[in-house]
Protein backbone atom coordinates (compact mmCIF):
# COMPACT_ATOMS: atom_id res chain seq x y z
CA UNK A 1 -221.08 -14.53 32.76
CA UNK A 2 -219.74 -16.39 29.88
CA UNK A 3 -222.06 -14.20 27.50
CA UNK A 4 -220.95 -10.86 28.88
CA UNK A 5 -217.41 -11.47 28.08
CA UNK A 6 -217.68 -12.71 24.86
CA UNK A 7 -220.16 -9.58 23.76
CA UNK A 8 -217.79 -6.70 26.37
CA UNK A 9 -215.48 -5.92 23.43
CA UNK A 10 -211.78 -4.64 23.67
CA UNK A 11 -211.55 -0.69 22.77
CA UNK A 12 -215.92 -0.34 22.96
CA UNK A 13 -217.36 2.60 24.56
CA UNK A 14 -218.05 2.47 28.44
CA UNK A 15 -221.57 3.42 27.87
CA UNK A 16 -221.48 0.42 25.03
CA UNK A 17 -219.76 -2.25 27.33
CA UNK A 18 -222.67 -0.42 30.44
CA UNK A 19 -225.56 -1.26 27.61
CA UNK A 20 -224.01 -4.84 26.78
CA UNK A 21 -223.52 -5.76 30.38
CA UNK A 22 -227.20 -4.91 31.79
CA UNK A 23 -228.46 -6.44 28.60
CA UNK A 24 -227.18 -9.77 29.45
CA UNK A 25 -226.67 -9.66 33.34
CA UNK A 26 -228.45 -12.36 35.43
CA UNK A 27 -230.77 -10.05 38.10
CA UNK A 28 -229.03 -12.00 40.47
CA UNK A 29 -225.69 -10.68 39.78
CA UNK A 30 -224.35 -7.72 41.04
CA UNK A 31 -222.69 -4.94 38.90
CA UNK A 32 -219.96 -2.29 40.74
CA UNK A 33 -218.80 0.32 38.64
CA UNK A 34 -215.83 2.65 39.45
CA UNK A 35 -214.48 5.05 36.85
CA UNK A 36 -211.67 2.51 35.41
CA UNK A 37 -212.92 -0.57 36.50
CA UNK A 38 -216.40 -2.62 36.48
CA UNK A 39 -216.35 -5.49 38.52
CA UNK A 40 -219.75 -7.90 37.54
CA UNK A 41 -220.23 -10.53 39.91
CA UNK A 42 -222.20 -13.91 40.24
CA UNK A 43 -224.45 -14.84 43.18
CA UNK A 44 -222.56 -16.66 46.25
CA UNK A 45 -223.08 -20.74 46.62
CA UNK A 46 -221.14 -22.36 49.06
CA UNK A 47 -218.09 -24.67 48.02
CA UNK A 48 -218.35 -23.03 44.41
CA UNK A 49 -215.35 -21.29 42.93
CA UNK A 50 -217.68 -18.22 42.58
CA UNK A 51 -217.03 -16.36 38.76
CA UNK A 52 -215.92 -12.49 38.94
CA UNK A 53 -215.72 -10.30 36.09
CA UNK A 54 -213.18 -7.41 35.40
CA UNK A 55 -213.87 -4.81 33.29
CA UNK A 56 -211.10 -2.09 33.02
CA UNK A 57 -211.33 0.84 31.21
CA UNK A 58 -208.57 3.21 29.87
CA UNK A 59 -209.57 6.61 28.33
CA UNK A 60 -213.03 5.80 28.34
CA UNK A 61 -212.55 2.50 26.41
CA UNK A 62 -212.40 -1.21 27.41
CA UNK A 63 -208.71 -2.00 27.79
CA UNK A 64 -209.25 -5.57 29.82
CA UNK A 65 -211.67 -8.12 30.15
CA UNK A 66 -210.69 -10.81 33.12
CA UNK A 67 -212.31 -13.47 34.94
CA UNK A 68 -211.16 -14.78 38.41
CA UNK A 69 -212.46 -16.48 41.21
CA UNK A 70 -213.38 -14.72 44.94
CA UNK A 71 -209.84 -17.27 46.19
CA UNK A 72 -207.77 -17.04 43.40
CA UNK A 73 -207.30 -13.23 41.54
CA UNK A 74 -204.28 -14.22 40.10
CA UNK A 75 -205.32 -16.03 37.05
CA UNK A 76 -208.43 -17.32 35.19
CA UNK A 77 -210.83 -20.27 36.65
CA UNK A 78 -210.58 -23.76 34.35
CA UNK A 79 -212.74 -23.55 32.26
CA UNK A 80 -212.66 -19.69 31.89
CA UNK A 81 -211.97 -17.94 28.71
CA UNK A 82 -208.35 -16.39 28.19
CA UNK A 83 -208.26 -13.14 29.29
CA UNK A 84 -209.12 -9.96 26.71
CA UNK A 85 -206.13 -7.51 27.11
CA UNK A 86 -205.38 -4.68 24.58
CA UNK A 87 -202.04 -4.71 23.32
């Protein structure tokens, strides 16, 4: 998951963030796609803080890159990168 964010850039294309995702997405993850938000997430093991991804687009661009936990949406895991939000 780690990789994704770090290569989903702030202001890229959606079909450049779609390309970029698949690229580098575990086949054991899943991928949901809405029209302003993505939401890429990691395979379910018991008593982990399981990893999702937010990806949400504005105008056709990425505007956000966030990751959270399935328990706790309200800010990023430890040992989670900062959160990518266009200013």
């Amino acid at each position: 998951m780690i990789s994704i964010f770090e290569n989903v850039a702030l202001d890229q294309q959606k079909n450049q963030a779609k390309r970029v995702v698949l690229d580098l997405m575990p086949s054991d993850f899943e991928l949901i796609q809405n029209i302003d938000a993505w939401t890429v997430k990691s395979p379910i093991e018991i008593g982990a803080g399981n990893w999702i991804m937010f990806i949400i687009f504005s105008k056709g661009n990425v505007e956000k890159v966030l990751i959270r936990t399935m328990d706790y949406g309200e800010s990023p895991p430890v040992n989670a990168p900062q959160d990518k939000i266009h200013e």
